[in-house]
N, C-alpha and C. Protein backbone atom coordinates (compact mmCIF):
# COMPACT_ATOMS: atom_id res chain seq x y z
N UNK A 1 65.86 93.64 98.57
CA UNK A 1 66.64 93.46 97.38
C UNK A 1 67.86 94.36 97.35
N UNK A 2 67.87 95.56 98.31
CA UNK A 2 68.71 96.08 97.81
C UNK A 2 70.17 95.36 98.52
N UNK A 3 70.19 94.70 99.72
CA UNK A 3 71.47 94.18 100.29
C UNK A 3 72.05 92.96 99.48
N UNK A 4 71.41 92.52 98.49
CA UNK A 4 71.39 91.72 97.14
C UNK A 4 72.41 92.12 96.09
N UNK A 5 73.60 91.72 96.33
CA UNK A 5 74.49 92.32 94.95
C UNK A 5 75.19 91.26 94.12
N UNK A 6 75.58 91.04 93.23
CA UNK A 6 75.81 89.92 92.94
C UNK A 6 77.10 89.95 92.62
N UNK A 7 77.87 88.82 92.57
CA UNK A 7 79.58 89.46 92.72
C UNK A 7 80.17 88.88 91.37
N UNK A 8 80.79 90.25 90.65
CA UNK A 8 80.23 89.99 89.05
C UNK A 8 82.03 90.10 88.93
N UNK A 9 82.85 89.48 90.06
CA UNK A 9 84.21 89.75 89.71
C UNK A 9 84.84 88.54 88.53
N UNK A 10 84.26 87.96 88.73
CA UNK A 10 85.25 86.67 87.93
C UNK A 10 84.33 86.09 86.68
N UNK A 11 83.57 87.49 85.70
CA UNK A 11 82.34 87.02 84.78
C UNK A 11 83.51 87.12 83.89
N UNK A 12 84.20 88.76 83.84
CA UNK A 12 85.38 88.46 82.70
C UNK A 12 86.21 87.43 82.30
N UNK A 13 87.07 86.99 83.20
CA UNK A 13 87.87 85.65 83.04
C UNK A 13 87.11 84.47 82.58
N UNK A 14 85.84 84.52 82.94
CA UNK A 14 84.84 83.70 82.49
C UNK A 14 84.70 83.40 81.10
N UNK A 15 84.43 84.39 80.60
CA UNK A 15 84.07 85.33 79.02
C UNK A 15 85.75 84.45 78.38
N UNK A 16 86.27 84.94 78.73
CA UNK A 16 88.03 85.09 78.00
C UNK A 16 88.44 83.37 78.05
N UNK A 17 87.95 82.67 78.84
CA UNK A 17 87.83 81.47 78.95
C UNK A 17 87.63 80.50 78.07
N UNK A 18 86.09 80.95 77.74
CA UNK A 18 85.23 80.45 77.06
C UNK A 18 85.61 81.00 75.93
N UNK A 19 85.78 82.02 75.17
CA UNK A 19 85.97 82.00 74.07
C UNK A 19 87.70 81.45 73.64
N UNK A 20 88.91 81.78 74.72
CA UNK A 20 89.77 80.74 74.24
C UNK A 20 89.64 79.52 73.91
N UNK A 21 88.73 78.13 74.21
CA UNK A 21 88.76 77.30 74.33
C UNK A 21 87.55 77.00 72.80
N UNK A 22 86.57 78.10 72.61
CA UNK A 22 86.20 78.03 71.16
C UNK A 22 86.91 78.47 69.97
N UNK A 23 87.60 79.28 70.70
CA UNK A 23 89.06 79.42 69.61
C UNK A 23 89.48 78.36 69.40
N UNK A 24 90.63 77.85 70.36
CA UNK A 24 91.20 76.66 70.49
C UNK A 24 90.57 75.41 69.63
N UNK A 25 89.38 75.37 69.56
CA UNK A 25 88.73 74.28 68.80
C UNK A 25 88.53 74.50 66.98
N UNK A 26 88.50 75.10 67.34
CA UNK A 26 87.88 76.63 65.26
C UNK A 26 89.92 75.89 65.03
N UNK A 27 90.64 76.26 65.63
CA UNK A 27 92.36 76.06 65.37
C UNK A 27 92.28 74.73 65.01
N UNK A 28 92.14 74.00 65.60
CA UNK A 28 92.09 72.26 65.82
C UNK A 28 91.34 71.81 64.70
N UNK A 29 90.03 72.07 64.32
CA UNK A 29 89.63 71.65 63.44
C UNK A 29 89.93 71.64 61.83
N UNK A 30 90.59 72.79 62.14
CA UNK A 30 91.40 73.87 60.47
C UNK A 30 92.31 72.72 60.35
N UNK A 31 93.32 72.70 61.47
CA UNK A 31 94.29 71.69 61.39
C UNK A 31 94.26 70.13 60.90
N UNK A 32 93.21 69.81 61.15
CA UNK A 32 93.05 68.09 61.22
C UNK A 32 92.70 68.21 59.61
N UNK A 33 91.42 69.28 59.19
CA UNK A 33 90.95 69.53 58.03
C UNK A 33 91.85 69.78 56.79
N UNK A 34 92.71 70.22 57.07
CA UNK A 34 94.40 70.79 56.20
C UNK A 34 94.76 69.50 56.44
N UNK A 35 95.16 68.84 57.41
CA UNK A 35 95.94 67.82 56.87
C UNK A 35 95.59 66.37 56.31
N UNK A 36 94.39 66.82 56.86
CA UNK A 36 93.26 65.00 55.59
C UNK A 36 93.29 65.52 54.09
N UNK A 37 93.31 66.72 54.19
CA UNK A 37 93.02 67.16 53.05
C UNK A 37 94.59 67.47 51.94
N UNK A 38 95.11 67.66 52.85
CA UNK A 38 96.72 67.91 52.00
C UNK A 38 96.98 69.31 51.79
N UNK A 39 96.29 70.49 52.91
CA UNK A 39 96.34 71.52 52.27
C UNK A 39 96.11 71.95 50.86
N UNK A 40 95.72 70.89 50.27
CA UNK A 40 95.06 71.31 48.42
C UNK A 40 94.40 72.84 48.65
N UNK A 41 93.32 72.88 49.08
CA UNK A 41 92.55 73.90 49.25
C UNK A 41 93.16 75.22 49.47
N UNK A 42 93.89 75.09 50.27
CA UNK A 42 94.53 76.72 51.03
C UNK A 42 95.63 76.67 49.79
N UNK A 43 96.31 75.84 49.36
CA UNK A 43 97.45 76.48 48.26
C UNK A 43 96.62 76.27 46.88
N UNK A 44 95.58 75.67 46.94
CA UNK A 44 95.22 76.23 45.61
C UNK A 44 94.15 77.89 45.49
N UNK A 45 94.17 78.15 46.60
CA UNK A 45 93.13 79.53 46.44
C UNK A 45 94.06 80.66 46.83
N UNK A 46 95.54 80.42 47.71
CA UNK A 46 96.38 81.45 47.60
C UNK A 46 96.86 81.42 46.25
N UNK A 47 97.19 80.44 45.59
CA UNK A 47 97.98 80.45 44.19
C UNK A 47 97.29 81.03 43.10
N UNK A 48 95.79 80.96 43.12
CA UNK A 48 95.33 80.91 42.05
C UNK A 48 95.07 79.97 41.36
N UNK A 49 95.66 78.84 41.50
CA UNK A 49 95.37 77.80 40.72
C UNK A 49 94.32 76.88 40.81
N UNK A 50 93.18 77.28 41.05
CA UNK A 50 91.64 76.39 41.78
C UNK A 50 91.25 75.66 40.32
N UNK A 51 91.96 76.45 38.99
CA UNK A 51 91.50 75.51 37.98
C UNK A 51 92.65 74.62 37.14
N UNK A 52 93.83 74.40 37.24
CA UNK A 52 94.95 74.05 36.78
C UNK A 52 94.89 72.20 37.62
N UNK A 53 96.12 71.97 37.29
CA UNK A 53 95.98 70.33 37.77
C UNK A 53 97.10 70.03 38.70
N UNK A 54 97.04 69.45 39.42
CA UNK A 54 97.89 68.97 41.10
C UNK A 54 98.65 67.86 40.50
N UNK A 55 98.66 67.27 39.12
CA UNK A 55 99.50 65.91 38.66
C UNK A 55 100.91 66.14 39.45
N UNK A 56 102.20 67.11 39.48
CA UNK A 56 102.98 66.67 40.08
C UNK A 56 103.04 66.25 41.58
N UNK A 57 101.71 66.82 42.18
CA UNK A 57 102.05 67.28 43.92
C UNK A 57 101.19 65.45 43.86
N UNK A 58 100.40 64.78 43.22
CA UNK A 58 100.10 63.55 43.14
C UNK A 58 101.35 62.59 43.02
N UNK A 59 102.13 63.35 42.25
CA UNK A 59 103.16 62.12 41.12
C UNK A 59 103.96 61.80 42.42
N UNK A 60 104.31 63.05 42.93
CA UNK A 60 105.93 63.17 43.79
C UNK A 60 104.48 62.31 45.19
N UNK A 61 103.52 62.46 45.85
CA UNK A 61 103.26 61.46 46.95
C UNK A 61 103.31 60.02 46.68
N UNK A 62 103.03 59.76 45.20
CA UNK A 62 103.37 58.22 45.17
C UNK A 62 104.46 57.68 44.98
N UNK A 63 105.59 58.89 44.30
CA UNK A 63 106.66 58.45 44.58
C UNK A 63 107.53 58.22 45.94
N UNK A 64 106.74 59.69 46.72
CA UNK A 64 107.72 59.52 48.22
C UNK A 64 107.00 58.10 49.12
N UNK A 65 106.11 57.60 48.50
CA UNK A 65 105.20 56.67 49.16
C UNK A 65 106.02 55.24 48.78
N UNK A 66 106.38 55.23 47.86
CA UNK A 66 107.31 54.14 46.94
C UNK A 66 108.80 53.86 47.43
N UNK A 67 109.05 55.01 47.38
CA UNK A 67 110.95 54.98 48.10
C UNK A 67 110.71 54.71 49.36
N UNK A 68 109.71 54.93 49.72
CA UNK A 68 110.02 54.37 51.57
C UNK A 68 108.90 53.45 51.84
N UNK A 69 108.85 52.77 50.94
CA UNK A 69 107.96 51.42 51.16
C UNK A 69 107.00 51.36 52.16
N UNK A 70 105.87 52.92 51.98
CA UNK A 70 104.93 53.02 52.89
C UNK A 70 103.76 52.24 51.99
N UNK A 71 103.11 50.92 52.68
CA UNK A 71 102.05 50.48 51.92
C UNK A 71 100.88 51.33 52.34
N UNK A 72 100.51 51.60 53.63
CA UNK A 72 99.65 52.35 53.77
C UNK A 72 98.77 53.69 52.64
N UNK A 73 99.91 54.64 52.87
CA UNK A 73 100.10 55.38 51.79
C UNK A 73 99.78 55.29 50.25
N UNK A 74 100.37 54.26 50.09
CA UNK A 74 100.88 54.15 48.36
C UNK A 74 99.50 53.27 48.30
N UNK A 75 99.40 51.99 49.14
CA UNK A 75 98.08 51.44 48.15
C UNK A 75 96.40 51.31 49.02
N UNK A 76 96.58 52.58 50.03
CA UNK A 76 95.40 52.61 50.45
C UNK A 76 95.07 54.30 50.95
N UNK A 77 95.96 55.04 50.61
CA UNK A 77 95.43 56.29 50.73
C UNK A 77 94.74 56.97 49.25
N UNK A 78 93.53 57.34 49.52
CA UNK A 78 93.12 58.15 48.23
C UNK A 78 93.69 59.43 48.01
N UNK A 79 93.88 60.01 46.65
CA UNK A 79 94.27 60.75 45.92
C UNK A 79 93.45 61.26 45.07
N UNK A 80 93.36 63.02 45.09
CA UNK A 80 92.49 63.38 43.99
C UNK A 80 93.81 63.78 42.90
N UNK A 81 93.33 63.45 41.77
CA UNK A 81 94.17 63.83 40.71
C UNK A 81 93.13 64.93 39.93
N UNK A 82 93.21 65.86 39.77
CA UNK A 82 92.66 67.19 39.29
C UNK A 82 93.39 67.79 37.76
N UNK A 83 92.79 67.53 37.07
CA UNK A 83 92.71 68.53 35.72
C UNK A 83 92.34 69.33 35.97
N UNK A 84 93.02 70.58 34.79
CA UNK A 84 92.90 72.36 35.03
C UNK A 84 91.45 72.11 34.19
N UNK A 85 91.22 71.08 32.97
CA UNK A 85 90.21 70.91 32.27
C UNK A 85 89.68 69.57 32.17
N UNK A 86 88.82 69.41 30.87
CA UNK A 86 88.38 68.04 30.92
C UNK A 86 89.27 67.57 30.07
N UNK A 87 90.10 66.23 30.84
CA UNK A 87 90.67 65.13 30.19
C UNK A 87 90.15 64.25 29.88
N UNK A 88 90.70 63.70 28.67
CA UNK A 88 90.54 61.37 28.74
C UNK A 88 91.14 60.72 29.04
N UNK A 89 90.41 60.30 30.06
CA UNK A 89 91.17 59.06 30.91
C UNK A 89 90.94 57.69 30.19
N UNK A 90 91.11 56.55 30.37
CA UNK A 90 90.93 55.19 29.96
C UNK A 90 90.79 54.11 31.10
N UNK A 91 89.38 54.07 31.64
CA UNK A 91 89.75 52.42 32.47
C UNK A 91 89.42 51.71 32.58
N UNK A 92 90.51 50.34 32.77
CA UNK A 92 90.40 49.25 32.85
C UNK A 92 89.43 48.36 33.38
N UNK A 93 88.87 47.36 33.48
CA UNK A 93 88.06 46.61 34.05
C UNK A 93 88.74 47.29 35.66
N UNK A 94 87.93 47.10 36.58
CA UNK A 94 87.90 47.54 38.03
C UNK A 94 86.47 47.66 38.66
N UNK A 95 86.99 48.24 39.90
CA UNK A 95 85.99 48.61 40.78
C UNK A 95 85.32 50.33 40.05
N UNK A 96 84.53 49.89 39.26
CA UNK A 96 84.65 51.37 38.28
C UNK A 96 83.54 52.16 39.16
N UNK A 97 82.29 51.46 40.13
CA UNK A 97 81.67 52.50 40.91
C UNK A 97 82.68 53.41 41.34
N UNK A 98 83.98 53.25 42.15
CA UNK A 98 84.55 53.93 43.24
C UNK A 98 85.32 55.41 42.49
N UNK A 99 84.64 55.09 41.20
CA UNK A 99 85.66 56.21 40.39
C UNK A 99 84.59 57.44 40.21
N UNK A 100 84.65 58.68 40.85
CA UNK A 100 83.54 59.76 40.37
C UNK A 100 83.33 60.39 39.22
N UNK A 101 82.31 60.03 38.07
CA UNK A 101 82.25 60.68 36.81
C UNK A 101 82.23 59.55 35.86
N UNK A 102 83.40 58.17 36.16
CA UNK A 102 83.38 57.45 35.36
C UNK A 102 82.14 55.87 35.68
N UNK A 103 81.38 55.89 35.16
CA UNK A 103 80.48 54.98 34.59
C UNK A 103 80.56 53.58 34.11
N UNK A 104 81.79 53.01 33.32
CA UNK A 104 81.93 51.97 32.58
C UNK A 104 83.34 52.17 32.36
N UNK A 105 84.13 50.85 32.14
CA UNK A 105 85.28 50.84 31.57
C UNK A 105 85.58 51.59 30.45
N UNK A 106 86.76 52.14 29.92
CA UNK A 106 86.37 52.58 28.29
C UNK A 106 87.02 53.95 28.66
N UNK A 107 87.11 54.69 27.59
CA UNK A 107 87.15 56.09 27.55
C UNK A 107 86.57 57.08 28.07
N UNK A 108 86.53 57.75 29.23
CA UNK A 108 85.66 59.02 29.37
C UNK A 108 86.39 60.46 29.67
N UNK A 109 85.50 61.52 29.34
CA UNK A 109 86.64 62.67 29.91
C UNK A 109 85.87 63.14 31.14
N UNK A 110 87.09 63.58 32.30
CA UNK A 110 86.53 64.29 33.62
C UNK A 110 87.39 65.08 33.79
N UNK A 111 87.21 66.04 34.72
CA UNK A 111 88.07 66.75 35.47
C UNK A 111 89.09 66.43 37.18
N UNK A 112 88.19 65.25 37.12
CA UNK A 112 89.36 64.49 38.52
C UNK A 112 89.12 63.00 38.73
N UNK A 113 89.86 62.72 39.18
CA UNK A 113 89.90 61.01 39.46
C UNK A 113 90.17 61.45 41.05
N UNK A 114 89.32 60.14 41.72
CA UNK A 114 89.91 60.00 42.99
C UNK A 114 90.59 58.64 42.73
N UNK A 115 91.64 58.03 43.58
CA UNK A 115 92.17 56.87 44.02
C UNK A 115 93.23 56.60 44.35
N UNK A 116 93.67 55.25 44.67
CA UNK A 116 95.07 55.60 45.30
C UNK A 116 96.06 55.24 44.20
N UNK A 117 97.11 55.30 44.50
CA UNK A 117 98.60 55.06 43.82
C UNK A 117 98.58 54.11 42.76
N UNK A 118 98.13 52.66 44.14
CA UNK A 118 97.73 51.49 43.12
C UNK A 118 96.64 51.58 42.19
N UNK A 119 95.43 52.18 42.60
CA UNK A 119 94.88 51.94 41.37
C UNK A 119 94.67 52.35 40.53
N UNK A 120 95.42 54.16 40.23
CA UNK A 120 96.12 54.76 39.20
C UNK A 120 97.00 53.92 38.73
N UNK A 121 97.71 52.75 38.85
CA UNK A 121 98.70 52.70 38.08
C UNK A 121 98.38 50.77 37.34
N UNK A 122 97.20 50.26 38.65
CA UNK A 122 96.66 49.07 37.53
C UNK A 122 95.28 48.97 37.32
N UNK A 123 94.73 50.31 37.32
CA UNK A 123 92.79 50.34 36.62
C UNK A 123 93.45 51.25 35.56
N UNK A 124 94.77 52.68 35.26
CA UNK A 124 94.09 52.88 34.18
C UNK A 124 95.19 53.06 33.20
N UNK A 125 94.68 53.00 31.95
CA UNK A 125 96.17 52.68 30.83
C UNK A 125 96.19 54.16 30.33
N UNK A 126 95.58 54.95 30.64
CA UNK A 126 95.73 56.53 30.39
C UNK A 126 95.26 57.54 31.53
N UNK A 127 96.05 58.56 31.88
CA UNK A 127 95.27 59.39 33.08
C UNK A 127 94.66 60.79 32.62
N UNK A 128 94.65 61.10 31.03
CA UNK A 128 95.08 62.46 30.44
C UNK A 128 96.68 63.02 30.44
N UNK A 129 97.18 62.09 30.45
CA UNK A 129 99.30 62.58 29.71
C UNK A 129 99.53 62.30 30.99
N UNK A 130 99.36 62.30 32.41
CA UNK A 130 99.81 62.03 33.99
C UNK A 130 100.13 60.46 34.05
N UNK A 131 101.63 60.50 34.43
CA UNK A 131 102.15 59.05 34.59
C UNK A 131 101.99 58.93 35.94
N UNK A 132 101.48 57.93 36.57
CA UNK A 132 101.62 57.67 38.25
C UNK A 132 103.16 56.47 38.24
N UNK A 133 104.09 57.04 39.05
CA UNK A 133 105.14 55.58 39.23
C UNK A 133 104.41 54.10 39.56
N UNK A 134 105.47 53.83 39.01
CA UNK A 134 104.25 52.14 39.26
C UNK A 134 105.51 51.75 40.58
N UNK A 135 104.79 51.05 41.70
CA UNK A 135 105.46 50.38 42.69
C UNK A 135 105.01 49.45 43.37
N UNK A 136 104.49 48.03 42.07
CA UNK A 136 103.12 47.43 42.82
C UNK A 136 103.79 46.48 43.87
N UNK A 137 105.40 46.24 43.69
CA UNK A 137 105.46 45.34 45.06
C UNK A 137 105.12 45.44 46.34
N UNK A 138 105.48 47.22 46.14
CA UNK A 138 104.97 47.14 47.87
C UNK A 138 103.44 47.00 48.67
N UNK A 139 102.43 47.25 47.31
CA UNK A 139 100.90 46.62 48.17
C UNK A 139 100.76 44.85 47.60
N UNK A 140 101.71 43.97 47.34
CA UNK A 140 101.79 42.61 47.68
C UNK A 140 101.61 42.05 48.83
């Protein structure tokens, strides 16, 4: 055993390897995660604002979704719309499962709506005071 040595030159680079490439992935995932997500998360916990409401950073995507006649966007990407508190919303006959919190057409108060552009602007006749632009030609 003792003419037995084992040649331990290239364990470091090894090491430095392997953890770049679990780095590399931890990076990648943050990234994809921030941008499905809209960065909501990271600017609402630097700001402070984890309890306040996102209505303009909503208003201005359906608008930039509208001026450039992205249908994608405007009538099939979801949107959380977030109250700082509990609002009343109002909605319309719809697909009212797909709405979280709300139950039945009619009046209820929540603290967020998910949905997209379009169907903020033809499921509900109130959002809590939040106007969504209406731009229904472009999901025709």
């Amino acid at each position: 055993m003792k003419g037995l040595s084992l040649n331990k030159k290239g364990e470091s680079s090894m090491l430095t390897t392997v953890f770049a490439i679990v780095l590399g992935v931890v990076v990648l995932v943050i990234l994809i995660w921030g941008f499905r997500t809209n960065w909501n998360f990271f600017s609402d916990t630097v700001s402070g604002n984890l309890g306040t409401t996102n209505a303009n950073a909503v208003i201005s995507g359906c608008q930039v979704a509208c001026d450039t006649s992205s249908k994608g966007d405007y009538c099939s990407n979801p949107r959380t719309l977030k109250f700082g508190d509990k609002r009343k919303v109002i909605l319309l006959a719809g697909n009212i499962s797909s709405f979280e919190g709300i139950g039945q057409a009619g009046a209820v108060e929540v603290k967020q709506v998910t949905a997209t552009c379009q169907v903020f602007v033809t499921n509900f006749s109130e959002l809590g005071g939040v106007t969504i632009p209406k731009c229904l030609p472009v999901c025709a």
